[in-house]
Protein backbone atom coordinates (compact mmCIF):
# COMPACT_ATOMS: atom_id res chain seq x y z
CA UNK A 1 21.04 -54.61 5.15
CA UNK A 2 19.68 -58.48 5.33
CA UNK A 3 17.45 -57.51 2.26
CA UNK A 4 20.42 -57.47 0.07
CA UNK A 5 22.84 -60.30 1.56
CA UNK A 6 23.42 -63.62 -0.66
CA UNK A 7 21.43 -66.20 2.42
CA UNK A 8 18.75 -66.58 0.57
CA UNK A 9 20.94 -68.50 -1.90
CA UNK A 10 21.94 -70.60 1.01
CA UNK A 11 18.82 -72.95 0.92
CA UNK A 12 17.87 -71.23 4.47
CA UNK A 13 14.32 -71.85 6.08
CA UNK A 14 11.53 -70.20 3.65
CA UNK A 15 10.57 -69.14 6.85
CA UNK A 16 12.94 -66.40 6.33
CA UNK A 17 11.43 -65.21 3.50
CA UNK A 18 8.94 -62.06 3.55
CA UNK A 19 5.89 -63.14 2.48
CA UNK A 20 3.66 -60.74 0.94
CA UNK A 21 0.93 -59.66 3.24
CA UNK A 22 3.00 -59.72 6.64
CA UNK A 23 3.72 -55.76 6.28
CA UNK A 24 0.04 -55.15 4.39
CA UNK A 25 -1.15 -57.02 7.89
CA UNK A 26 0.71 -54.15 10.28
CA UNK A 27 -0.91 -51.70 8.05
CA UNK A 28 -4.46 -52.58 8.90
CA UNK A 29 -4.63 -50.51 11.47
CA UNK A 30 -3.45 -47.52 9.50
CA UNK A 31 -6.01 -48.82 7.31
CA UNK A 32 -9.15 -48.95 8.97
CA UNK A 33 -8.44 -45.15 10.42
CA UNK A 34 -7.35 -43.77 6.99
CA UNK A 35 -10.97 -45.04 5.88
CA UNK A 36 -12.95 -43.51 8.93
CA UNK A 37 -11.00 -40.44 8.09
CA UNK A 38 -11.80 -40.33 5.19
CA UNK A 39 -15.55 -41.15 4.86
CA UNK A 40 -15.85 -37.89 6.89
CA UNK A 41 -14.33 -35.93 4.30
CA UNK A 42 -16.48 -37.68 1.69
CA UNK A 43 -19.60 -36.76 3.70
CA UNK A 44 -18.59 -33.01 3.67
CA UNK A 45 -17.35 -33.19 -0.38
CA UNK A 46 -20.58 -34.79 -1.06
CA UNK A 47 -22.84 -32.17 0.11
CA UNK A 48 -21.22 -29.51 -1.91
CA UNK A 49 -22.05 -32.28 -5.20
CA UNK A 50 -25.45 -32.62 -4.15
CA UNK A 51 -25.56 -28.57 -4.57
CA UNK A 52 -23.95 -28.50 -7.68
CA UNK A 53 -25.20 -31.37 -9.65
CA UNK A 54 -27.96 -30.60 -11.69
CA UNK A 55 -30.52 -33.42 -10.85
CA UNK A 56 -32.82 -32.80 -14.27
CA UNK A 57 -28.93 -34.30 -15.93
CA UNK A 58 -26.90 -36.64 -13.84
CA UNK A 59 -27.36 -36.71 -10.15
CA UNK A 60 -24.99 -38.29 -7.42
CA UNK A 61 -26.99 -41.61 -7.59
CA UNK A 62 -25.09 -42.48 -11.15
CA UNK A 63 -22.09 -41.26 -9.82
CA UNK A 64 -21.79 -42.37 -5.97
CA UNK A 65 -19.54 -40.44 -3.82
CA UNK A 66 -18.31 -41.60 -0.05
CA UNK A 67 -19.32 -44.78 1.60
CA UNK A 68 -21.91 -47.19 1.41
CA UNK A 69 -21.87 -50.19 4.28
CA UNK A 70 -22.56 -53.46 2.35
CA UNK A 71 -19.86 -52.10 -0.63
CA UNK A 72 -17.18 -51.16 1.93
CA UNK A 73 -18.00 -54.48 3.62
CA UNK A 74 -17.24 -56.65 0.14
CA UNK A 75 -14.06 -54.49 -0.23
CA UNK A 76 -12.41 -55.90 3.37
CA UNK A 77 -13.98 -59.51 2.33
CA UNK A 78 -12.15 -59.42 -0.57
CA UNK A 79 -8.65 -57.96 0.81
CA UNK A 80 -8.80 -60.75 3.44
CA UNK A 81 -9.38 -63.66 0.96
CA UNK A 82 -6.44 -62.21 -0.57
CA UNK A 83 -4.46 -62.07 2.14
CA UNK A 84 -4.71 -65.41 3.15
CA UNK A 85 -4.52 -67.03 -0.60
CA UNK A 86 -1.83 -64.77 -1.10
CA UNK A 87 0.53 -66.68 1.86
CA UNK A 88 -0.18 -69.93 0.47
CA UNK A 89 0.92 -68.79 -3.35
CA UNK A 90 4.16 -67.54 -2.02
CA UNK A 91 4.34 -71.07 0.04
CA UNK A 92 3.62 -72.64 -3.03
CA UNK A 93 5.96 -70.97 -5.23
CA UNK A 94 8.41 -70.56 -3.18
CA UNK A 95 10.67 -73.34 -4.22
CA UNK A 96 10.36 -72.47 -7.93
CA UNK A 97 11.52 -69.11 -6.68
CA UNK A 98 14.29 -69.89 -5.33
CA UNK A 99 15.61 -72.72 -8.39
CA UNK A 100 15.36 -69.98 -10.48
CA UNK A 101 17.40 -67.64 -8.54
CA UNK A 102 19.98 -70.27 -7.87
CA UNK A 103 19.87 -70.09 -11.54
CA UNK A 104 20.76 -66.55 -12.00
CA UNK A 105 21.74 -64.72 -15.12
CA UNK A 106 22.65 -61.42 -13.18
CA UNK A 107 23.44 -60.18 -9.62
CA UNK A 108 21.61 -56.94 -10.06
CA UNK A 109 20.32 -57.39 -6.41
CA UNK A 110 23.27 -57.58 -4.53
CA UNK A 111 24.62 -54.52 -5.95
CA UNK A 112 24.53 -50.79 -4.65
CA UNK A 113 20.84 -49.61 -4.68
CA UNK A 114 19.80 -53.37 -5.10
CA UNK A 115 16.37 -52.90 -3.48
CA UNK A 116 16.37 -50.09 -5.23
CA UNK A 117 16.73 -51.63 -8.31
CA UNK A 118 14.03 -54.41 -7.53
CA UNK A 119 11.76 -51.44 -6.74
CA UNK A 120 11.87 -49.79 -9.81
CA UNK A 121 12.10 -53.35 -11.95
CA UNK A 122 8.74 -54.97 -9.94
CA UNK A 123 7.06 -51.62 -10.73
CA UNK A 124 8.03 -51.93 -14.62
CA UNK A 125 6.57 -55.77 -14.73
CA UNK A 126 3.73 -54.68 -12.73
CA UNK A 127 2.78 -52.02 -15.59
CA UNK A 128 2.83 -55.18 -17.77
CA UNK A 129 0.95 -57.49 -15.64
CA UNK A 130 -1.99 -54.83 -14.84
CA UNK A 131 -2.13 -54.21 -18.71
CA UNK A 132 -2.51 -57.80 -20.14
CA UNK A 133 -5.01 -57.78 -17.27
CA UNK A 134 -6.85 -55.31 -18.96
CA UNK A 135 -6.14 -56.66 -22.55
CA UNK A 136 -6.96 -60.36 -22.27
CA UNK A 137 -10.04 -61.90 -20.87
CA UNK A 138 -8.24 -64.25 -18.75
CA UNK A 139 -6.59 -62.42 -17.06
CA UNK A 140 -9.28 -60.07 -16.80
CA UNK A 141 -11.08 -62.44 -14.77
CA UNK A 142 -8.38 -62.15 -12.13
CA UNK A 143 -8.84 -58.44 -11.95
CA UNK A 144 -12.01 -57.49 -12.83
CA UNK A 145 -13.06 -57.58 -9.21
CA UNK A 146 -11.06 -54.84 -8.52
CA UNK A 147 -12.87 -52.61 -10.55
CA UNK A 148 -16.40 -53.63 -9.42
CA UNK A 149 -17.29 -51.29 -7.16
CA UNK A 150 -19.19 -48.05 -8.79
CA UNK A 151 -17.83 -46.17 -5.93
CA UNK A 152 -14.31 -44.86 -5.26
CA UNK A 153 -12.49 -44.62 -1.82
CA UNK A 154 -9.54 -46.58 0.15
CA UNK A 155 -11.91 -49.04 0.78
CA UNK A 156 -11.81 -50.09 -2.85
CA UNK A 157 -7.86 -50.48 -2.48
CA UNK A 158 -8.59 -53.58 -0.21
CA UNK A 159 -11.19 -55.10 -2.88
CA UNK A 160 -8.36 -57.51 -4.47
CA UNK A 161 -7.96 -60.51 -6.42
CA UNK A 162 -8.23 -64.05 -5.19
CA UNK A 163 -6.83 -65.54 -8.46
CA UNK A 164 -3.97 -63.05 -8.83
CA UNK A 165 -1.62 -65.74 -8.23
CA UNK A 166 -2.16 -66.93 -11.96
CA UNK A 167 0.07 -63.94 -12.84
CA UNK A 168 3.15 -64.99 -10.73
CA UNK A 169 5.28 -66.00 -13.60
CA UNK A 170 5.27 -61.92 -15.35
CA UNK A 171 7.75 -61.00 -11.84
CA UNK A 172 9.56 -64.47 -12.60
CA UNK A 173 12.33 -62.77 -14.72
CA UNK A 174 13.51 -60.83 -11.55
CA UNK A 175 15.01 -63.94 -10.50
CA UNK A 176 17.42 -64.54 -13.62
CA UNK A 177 17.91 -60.80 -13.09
CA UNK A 178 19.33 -61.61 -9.67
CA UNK A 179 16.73 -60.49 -7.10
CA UNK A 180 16.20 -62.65 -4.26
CA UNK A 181 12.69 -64.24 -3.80
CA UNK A 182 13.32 -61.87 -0.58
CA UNK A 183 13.80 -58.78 -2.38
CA UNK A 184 10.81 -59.71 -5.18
CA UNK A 185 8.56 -59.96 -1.93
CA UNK A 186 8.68 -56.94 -0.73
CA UNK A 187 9.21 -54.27 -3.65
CA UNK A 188 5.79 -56.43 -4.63
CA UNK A 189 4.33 -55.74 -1.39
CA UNK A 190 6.05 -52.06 -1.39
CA UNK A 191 4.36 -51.67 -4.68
CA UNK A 192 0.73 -52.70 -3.28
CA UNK A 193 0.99 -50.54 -0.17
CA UNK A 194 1.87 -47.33 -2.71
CA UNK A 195 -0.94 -47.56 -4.29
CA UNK A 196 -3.71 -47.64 -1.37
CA UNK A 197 -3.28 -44.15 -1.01
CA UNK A 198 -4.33 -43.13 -4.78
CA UNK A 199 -8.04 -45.12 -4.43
CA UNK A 200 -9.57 -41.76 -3.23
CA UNK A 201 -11.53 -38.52 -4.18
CA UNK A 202 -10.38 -36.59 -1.25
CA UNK A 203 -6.91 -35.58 -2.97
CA UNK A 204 -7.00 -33.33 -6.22
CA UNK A 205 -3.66 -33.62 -8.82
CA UNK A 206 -0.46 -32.74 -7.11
CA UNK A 207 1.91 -30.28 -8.33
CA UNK A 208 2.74 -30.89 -12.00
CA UNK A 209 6.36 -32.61 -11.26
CA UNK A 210 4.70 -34.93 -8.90
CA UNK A 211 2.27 -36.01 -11.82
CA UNK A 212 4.92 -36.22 -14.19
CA UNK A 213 6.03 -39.39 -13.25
CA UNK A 214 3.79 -40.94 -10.04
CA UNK A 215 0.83 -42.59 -10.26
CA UNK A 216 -1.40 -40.34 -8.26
CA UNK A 217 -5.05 -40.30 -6.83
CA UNK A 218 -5.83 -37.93 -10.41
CA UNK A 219 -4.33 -40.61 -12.31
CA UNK A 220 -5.78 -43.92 -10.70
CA UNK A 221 -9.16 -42.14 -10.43
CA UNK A 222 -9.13 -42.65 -14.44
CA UNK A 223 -8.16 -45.94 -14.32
CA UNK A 224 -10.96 -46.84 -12.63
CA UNK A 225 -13.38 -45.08 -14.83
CA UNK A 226 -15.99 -46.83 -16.96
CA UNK A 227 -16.43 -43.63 -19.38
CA UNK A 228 -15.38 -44.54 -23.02
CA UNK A 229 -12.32 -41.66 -22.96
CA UNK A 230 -11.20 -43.56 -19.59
CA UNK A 231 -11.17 -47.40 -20.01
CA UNK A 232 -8.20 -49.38 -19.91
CA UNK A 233 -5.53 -46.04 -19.32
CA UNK A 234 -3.11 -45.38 -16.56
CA UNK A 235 -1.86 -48.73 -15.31
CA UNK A 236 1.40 -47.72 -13.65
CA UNK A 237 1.82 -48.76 -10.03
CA UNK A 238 4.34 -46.28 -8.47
CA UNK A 239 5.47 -44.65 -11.30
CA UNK A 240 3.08 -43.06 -14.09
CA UNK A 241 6.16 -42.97 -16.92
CA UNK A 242 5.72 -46.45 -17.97
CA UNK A 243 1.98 -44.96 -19.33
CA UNK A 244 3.79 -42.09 -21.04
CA UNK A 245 6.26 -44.55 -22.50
CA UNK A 246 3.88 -47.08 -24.07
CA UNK A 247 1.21 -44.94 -24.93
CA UNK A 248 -1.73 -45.69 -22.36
CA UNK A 249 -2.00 -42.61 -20.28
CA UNK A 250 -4.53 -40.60 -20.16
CA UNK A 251 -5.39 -37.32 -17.99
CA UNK A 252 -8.44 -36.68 -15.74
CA UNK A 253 -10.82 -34.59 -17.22
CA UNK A 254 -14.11 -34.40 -16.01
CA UNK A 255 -15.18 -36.40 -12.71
CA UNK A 256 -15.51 -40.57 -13.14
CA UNK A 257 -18.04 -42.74 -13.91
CA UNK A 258 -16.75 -45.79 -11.55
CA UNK A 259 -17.51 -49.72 -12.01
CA UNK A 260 -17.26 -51.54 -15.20
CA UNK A 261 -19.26 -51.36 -18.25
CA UNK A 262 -21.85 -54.01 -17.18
CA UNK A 263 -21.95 -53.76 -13.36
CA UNK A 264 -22.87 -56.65 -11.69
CA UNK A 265 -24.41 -55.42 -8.71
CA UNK A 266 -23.59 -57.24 -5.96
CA UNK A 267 -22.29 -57.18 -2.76
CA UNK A 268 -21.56 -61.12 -2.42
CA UNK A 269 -17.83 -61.39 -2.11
CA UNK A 270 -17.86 -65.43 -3.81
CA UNK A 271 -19.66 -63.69 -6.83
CA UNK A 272 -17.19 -60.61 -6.84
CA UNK A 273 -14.12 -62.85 -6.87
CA UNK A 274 -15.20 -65.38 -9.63
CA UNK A 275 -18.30 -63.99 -11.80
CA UNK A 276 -15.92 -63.37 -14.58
CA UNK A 277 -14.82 -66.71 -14.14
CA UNK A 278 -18.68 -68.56 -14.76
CA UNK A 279 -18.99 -66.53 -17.80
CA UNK A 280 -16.15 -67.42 -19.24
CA UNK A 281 -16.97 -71.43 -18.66
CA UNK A 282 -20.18 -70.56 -19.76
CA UNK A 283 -19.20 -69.13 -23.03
CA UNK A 284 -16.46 -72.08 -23.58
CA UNK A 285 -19.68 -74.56 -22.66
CA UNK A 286 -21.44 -73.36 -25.97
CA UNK A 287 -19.04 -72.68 -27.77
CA UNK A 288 -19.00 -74.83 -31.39
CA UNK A 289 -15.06 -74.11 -32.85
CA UNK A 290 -11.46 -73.84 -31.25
CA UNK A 291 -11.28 -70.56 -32.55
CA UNK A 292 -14.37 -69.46 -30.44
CA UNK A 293 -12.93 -70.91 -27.19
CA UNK A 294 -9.55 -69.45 -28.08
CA UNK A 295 -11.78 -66.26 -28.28
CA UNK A 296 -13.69 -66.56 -25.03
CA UNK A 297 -10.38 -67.33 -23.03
CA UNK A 298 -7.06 -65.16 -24.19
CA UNK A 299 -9.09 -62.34 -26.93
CA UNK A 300 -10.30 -58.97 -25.18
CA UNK A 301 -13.08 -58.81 -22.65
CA UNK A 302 -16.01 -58.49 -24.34
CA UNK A 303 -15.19 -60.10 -26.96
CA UNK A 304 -17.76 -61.95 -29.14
CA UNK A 305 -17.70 -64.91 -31.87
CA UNK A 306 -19.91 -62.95 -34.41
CA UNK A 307 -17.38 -59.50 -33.88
């Protein structure tokens, strides 16, 4: 299998390499009639809500269900900005890639189950990455877009970061590990493709073994919730035992509140991607000691200088 031969030491054309987004690109397709699929489905669920919902409480309107044109529009502006970014990071990183693989501590990758291997190791740094996302304002500003969107379907799979990039060097230990910038590629890209699937209300929990250890639709529908018992639970990519393990998971309950705690209600893709962003230079503009702006950049979201 060429995934798991040693030319990629060889200095060979980067051209060789599999960039992420090539296989997300043959997917669109699959995409595009997933989503028309499914916003038929979401028409039909959301006629039995309107029934049941008691509108002198909580109606549909705070809780959205199905489709709405200008959101599903910002979600495919979004994956396409990050589609084409994303080739140019992996251009540009690309040659610190490969020194660091040259520079290998381990061969894990050109061993039996190799891919495998890089599968299961992306997935464990991936847990990591989406956390510190989550934990540190920062990064938060790289992800926060994805969780924009007060309404919950495949479309909002597709709404992803244009600054993810900044998070490149959490995989870069895969490379002393022994993982070719080849392999790395594609369990990240294997890893992204898993996880359209679970951005849906159409699928209820899975048998209990199956939600054992996979992220599932049940589990990722929490992540995404802006309810106090949900917030910043169930990062796992592919596998939903890394939130066991460190103590973040947490079971769907009762149906989701979407979006974040302050929406920002828009539909302008440029504001999506980088509102975090302004506020944080904003907040760093006026602020008056280091350990404000130390604050305002790496402490939690939401964090404030008179906390």
């Amino acid at each position: 299998m060429g995934l798991l031969s040693n030319r990629d030491a060889s200095g060979a054309s980067s051209l060789r390499r599999i960039v992420t987004g090539n296989y997300t690109m043959l997917a669109i397709p699959a995409f595009l009639g997933s989503m028309a699929v499914e916003y038929l489905a979401l028409r039909r669920k959301a006629d039995v809500l309107v029934e049941l919902d008691d509108p002198t409480t909580e109606s549909n309107t705070a809780r959205p269900l199905g489709y709405e044109a200008r959101d599903t529009l910002a979600s495919l502006a979004m994956g396409a900005g990050m589609l084409a970014i994303g080739v140019a990071a992996s251009k540009a990183f690309d040659p610190l890639d490969r020194w660091l693989y040259r520079r290998r501590l381990a061969s894990l990758g050109s061993r039996r189950f190799g891919f495998a291997a890089a599968v299961l190791a992306w997935d464990f740094f991936y847990y990591w990455d989406h956390r510190w996302g989550h934990e540190h304002r920062v990064f938060w500003a790289a992800h926060v877009n994805h969780h924009s969107s007060r309404r919950y379907n495949l479309s909002t799979a597709l709404r992803q970061s244009w600054t993810g990039a900044m998070m490149h060097w959490v995989f870069t230990p895969m490379f002393a590990m022994g993982f070719s910038p080849a392999q790395v590629a594609r369990a990240g890209e294997l890893n992204l493709l898993y996880q359209y699937w679970v951005h849906t209300e159409t699928i209820d929990k899975l048998p209990r073994p199956v939600e054992m250890v996979f992220s599932t639709a049940s589990h990722h529908r929490v992540h995404h919730g802006a309810d106090p018992q949900y917030l910043d639970r169930n990062y796992g990519g592919i596998l939903i035992l890394w939130d066991r393990l460190f103590g973040s998971f947490e079971p769907e309950v009762e149906r989701v509140h979407y979006g974040l705690t302050k929406n920002i209600d828009t539909f302008n893709p440029v504001r999506i991607a980088y509102h975090e962003w302004a506020d944080i230079i904003r907040d760093l503009a006026r602020s008056s000691s280091w350990r404000e702006r130390v604050g305002y950049t790496f402490g939690p979201p939401g964090w404030a200088a008179n906390a």
